[in-house]
C-alpha atoms as a PDB file:
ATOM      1  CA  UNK A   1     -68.344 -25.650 -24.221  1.00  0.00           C
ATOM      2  CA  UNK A   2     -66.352 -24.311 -27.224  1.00  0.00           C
ATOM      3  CA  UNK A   3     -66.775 -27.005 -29.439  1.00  0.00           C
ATOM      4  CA  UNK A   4     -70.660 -26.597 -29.404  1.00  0.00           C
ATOM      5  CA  UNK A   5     -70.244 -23.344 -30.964  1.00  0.00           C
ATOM      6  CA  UNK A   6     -72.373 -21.379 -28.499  1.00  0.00           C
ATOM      7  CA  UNK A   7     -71.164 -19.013 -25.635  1.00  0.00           C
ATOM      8  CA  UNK A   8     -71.041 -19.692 -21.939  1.00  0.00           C
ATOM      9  CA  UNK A   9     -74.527 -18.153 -21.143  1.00  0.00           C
ATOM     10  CA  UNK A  10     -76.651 -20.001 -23.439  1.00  0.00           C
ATOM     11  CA  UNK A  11     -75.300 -23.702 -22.440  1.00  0.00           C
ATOM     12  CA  UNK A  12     -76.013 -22.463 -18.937  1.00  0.00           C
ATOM     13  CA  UNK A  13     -79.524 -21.814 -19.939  1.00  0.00           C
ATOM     14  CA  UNK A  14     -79.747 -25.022 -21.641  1.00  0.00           C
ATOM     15  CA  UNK A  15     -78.422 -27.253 -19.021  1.00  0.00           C
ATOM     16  CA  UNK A  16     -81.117 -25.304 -16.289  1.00  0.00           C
ATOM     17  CA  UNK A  17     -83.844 -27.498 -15.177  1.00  0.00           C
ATOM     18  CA  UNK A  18     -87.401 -27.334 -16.779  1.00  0.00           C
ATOM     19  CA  UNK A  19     -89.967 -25.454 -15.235  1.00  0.00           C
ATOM     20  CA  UNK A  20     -93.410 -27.427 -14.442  1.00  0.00           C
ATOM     21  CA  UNK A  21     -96.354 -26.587 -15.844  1.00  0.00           C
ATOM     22  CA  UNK A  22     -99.812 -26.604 -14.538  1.00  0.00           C
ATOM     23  CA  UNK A  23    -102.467 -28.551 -15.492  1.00  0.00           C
ATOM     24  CA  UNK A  24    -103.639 -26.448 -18.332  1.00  0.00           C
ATOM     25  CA  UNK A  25    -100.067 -26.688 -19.650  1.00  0.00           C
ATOM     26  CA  UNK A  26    -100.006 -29.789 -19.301  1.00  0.00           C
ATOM     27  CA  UNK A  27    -103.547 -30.523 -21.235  1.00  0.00           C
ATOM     28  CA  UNK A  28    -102.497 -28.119 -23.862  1.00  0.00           C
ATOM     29  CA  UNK A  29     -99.196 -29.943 -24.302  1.00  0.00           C
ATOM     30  CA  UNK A  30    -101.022 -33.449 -24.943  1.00  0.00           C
ATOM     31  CA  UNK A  31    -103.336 -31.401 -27.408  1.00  0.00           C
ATOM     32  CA  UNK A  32    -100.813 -30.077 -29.079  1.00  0.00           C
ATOM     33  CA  UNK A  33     -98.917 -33.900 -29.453  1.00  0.00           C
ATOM     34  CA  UNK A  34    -102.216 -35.947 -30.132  1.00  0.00           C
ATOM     35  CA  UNK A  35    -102.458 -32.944 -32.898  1.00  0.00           C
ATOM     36  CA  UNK A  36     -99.498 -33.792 -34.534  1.00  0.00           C
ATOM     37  CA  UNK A  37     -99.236 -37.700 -34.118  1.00  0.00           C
ATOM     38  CA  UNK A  38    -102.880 -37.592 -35.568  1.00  0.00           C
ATOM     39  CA  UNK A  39    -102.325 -34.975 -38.552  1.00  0.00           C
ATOM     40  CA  UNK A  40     -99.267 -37.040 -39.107  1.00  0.00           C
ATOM     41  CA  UNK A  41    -100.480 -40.411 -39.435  1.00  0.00           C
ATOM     42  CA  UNK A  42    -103.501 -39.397 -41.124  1.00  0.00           C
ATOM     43  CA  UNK A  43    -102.841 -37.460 -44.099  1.00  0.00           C
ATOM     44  CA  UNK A  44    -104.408 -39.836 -46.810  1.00  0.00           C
ATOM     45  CA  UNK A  45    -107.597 -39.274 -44.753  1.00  0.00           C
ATOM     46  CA  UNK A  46    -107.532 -35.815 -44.378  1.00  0.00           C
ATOM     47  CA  UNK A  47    -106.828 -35.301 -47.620  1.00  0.00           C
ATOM     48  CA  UNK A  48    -109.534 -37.380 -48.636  1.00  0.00           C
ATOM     49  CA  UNK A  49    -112.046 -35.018 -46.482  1.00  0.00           C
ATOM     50  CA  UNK A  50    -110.391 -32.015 -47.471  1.00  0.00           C
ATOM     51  CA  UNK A  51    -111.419 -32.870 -51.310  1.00  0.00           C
ATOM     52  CA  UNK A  52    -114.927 -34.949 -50.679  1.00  0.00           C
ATOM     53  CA  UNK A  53    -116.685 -33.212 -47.883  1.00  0.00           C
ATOM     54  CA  UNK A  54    -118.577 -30.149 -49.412  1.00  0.00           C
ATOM     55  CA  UNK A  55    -117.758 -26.586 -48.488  1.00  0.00           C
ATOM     56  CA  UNK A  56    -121.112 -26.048 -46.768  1.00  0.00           C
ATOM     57  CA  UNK A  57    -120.433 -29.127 -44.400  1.00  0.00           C
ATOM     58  CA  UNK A  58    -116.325 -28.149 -43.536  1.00  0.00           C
ATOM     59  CA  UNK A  59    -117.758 -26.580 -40.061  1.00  0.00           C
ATOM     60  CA  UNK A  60    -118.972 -30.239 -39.204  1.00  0.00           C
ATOM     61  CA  UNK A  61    -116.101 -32.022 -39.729  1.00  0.00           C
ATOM     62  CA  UNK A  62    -113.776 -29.573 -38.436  1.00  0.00           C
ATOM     63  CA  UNK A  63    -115.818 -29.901 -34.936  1.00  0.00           C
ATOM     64  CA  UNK A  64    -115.686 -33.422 -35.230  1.00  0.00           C
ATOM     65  CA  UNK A  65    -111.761 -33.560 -36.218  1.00  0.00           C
ATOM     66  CA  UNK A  66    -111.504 -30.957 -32.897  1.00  0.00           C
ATOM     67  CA  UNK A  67    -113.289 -33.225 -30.437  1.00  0.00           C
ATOM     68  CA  UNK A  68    -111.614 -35.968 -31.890  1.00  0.00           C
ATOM     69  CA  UNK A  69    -107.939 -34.406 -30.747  1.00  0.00           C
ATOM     70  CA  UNK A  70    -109.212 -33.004 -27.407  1.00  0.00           C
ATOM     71  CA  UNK A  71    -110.564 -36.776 -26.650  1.00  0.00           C
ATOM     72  CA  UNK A  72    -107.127 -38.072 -27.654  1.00  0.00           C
ATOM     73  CA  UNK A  73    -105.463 -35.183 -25.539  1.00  0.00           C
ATOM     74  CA  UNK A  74    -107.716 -36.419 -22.295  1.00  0.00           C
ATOM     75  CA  UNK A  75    -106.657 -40.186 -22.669  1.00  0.00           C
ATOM     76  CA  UNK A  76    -103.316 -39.415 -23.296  1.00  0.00           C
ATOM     77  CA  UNK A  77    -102.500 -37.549 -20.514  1.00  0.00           C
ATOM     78  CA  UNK A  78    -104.958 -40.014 -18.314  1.00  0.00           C
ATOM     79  CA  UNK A  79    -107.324 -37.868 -17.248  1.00  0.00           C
ATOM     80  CA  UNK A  80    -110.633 -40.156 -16.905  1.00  0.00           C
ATOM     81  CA  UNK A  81    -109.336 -42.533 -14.878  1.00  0.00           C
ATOM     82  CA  UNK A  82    -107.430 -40.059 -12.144  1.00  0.00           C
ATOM     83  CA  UNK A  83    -103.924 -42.063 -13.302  1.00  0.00           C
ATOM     84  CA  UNK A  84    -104.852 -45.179 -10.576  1.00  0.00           C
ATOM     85  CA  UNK A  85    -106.054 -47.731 -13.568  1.00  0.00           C
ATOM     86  CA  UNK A  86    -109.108 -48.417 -12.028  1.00  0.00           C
ATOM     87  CA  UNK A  87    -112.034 -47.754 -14.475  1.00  0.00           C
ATOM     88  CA  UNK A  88    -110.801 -49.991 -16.710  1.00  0.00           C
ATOM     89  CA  UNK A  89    -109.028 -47.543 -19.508  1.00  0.00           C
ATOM     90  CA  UNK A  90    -106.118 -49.071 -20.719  1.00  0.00           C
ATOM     91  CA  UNK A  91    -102.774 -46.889 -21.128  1.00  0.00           C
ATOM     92  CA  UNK A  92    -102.144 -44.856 -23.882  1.00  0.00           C
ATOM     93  CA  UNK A  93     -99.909 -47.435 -25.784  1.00  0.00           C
ATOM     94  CA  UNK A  94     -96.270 -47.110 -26.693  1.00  0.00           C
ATOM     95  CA  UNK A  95     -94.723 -45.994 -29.770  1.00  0.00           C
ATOM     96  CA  UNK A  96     -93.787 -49.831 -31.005  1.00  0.00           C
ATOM     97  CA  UNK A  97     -94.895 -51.080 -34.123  1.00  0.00           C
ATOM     98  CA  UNK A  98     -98.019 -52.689 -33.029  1.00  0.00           C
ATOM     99  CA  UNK A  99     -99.725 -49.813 -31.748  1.00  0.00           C
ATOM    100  CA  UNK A 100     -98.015 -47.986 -34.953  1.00  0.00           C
ATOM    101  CA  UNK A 101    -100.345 -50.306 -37.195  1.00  0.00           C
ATOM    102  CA  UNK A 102    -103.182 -49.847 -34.682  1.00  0.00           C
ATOM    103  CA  UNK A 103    -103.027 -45.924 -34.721  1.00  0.00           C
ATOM    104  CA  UNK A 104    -102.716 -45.843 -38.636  1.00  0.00           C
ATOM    105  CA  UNK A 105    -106.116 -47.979 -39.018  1.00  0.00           C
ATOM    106  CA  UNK A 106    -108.163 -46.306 -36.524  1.00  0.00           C
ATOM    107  CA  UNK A 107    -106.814 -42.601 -36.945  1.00  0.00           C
ATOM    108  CA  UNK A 108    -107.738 -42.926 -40.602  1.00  0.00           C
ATOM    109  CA  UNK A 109    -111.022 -44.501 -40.524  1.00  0.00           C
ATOM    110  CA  UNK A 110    -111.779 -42.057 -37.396  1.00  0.00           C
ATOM    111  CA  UNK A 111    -111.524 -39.549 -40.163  1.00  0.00           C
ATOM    112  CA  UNK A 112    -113.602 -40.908 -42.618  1.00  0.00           C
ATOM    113  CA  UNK A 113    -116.268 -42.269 -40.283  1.00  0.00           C
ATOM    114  CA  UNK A 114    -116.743 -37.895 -39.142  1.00  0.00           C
ATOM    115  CA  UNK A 115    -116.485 -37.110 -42.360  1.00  0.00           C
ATOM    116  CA  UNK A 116    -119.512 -39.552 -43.636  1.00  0.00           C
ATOM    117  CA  UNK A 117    -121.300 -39.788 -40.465  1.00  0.00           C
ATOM    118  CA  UNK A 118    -121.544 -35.791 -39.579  1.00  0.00           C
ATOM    119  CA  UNK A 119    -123.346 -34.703 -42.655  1.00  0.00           C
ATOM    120  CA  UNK A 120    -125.519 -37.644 -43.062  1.00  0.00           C
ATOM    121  CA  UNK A 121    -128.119 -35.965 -41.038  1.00  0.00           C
ATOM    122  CA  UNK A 122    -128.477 -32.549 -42.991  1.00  0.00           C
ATOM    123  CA  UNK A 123    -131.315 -32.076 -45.205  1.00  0.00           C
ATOM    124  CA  UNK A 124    -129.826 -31.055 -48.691  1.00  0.00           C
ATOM    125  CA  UNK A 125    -129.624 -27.199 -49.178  1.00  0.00           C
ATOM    126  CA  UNK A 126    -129.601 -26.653 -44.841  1.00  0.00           C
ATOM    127  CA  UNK A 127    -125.881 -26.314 -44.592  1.00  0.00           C
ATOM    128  CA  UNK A 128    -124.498 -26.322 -40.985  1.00  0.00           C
ATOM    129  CA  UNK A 129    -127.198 -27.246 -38.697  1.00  0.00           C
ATOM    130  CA  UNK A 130    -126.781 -27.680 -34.842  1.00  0.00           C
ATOM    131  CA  UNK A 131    -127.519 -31.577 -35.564  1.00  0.00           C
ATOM    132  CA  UNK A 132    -124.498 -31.663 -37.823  1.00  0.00           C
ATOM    133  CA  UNK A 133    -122.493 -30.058 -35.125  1.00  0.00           C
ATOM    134  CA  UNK A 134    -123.705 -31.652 -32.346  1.00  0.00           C
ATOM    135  CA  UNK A 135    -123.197 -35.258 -34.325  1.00  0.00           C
ATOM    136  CA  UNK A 136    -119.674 -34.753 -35.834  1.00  0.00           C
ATOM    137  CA  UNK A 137    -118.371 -33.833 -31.951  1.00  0.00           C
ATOM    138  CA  UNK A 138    -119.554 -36.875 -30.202  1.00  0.00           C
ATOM    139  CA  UNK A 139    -118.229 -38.880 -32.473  1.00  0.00           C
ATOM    140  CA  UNK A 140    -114.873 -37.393 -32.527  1.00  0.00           C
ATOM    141  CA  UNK A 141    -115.238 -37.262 -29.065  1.00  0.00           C
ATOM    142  CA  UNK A 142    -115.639 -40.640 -28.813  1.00  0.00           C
ATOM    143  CA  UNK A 143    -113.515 -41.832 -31.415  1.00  0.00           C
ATOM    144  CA  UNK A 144    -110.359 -39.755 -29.630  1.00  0.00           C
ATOM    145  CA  UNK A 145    -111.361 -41.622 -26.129  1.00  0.00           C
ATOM    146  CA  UNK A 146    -112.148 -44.957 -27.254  1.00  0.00           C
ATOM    147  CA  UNK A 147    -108.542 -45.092 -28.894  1.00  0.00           C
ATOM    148  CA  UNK A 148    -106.227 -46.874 -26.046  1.00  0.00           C
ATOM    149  CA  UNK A 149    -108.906 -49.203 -26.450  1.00  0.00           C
ATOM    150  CA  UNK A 150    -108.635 -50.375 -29.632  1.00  0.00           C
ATOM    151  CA  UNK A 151    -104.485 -50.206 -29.754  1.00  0.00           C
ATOM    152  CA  UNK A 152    -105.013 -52.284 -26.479  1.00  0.00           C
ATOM    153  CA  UNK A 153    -106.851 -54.858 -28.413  1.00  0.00           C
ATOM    154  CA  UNK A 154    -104.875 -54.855 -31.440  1.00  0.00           C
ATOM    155  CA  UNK A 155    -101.906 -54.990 -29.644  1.00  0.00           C
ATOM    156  CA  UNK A 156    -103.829 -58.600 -27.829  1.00  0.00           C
ATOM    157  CA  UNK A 157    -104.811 -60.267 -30.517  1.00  0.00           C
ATOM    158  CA  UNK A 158    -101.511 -59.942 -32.820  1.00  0.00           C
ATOM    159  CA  UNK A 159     -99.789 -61.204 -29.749  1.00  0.00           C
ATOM    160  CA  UNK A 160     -97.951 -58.114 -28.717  1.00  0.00           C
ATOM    161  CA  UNK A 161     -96.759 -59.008 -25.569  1.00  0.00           C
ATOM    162  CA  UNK A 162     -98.863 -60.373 -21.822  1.00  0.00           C
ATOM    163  CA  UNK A 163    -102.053 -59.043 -21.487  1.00  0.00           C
ATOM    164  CA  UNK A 164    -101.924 -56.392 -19.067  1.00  0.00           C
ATOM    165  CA  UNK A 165    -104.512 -56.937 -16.372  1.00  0.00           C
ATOM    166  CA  UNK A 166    -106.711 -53.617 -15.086  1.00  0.00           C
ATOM    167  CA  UNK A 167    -104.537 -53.950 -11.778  1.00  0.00           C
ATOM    168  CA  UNK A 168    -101.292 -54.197 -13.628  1.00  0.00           C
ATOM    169  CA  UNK A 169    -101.925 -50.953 -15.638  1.00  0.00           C
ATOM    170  CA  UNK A 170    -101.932 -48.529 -11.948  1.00  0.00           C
ATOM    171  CA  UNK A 171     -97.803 -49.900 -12.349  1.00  0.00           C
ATOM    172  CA  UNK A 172     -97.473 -49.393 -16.073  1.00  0.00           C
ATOM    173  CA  UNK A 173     -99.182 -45.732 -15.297  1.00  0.00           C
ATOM    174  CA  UNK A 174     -96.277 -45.214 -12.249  1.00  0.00           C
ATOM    175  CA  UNK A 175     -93.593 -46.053 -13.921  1.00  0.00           C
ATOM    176  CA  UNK A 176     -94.551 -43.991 -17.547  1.00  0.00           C
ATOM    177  CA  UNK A 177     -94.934 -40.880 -14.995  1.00  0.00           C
ATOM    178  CA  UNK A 178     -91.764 -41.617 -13.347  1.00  0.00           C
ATOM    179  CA  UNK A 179     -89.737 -41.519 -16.403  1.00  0.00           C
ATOM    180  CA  UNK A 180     -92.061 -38.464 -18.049  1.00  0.00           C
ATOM    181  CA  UNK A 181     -90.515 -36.875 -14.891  1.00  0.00           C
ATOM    182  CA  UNK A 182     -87.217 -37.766 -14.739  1.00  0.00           C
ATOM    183  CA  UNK A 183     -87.081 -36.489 -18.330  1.00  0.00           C
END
């Protein structure tokens, strides 16, 4: 324990097992990663809002980019479909390069599609209106839950791999928990 450079106590402390966390720590946690996987991968885009959507329209599309990451936060920790794979919602997809491609394309035009679509209801000279609001969450909303989706898909038709059939995905789902837990 020397050679680390650290005293007796703190490896102790580091080699202690993890606490669990709740649900709500748990939810926050996948917030916090679909945060930075998105504001990662999409930096042209956000930049590109950041310098085209007007002032008086920001509140919009920071509601929008909000919903967006709490949708992404709710798939990714499989919330909708209970963990079992039966509604039909694929997994949240793996960190190889198809999905890679798939999450560049669709985080970045997720972007730009809030950023045109929530103030394209606003009269001129209105500013933030309850429409805008109410527009720019649903489709973030949306947008963040439809992703596994889409990667899914992309991943399909660039021949990533067998197709993974509703009933397979309850096993994919086990063993992605079992490992997240032995972790």
């Amino acid at each position: 324990m020397d050679s680390r450079g650290t005293d007796e106590s703190t490896e102790r402390r580091k080699l202690r097992p993890r606490e669990r966390t709740d649900r709500t720590g748990r939810f926050l946690e996948d917030v916090f990663d679909g945060l930075g996987e998105h504001a990662l991968i999409a930096v042209p885009s956000l930049l590109w809002a950041a310098l085209s959507v007007p002032p008086r329209d920001s509140t919009a599309m920071l509601a929008g980019y909000v919903a967006l990451v709490v949708g992404l936060a709710v798939v990714r920790g499989n919330r909708l479909s209970g963990g079992d794979g039966r509604r039909g919602i694929p997994p949240w997809p793996d960190g190889s390069r198809r999905p890679l491609l798939a999450r560049v394309g669709y985080y970045n035009l997720a972007i730009v599609a809030i950023a045109a679509l929530s103030t394209a209801g606003v009269a001129p000279g209105w500013g933030e209106s309850a429409v805008s609001l109410t527009v720019a969450g649903t489709l973030g909303l949306a947008l963040g839950l439809g992703f596994p989706v889409v990667a899914a898909a992309v991943v399909r038709l660039t021949g990533g791999g067998p197709r993974a059939r509703p009933q397979d995905w309850n096993t994919l789902r086990a063993d992605r928990e079992r490992n997240r837990r032995s972790r």
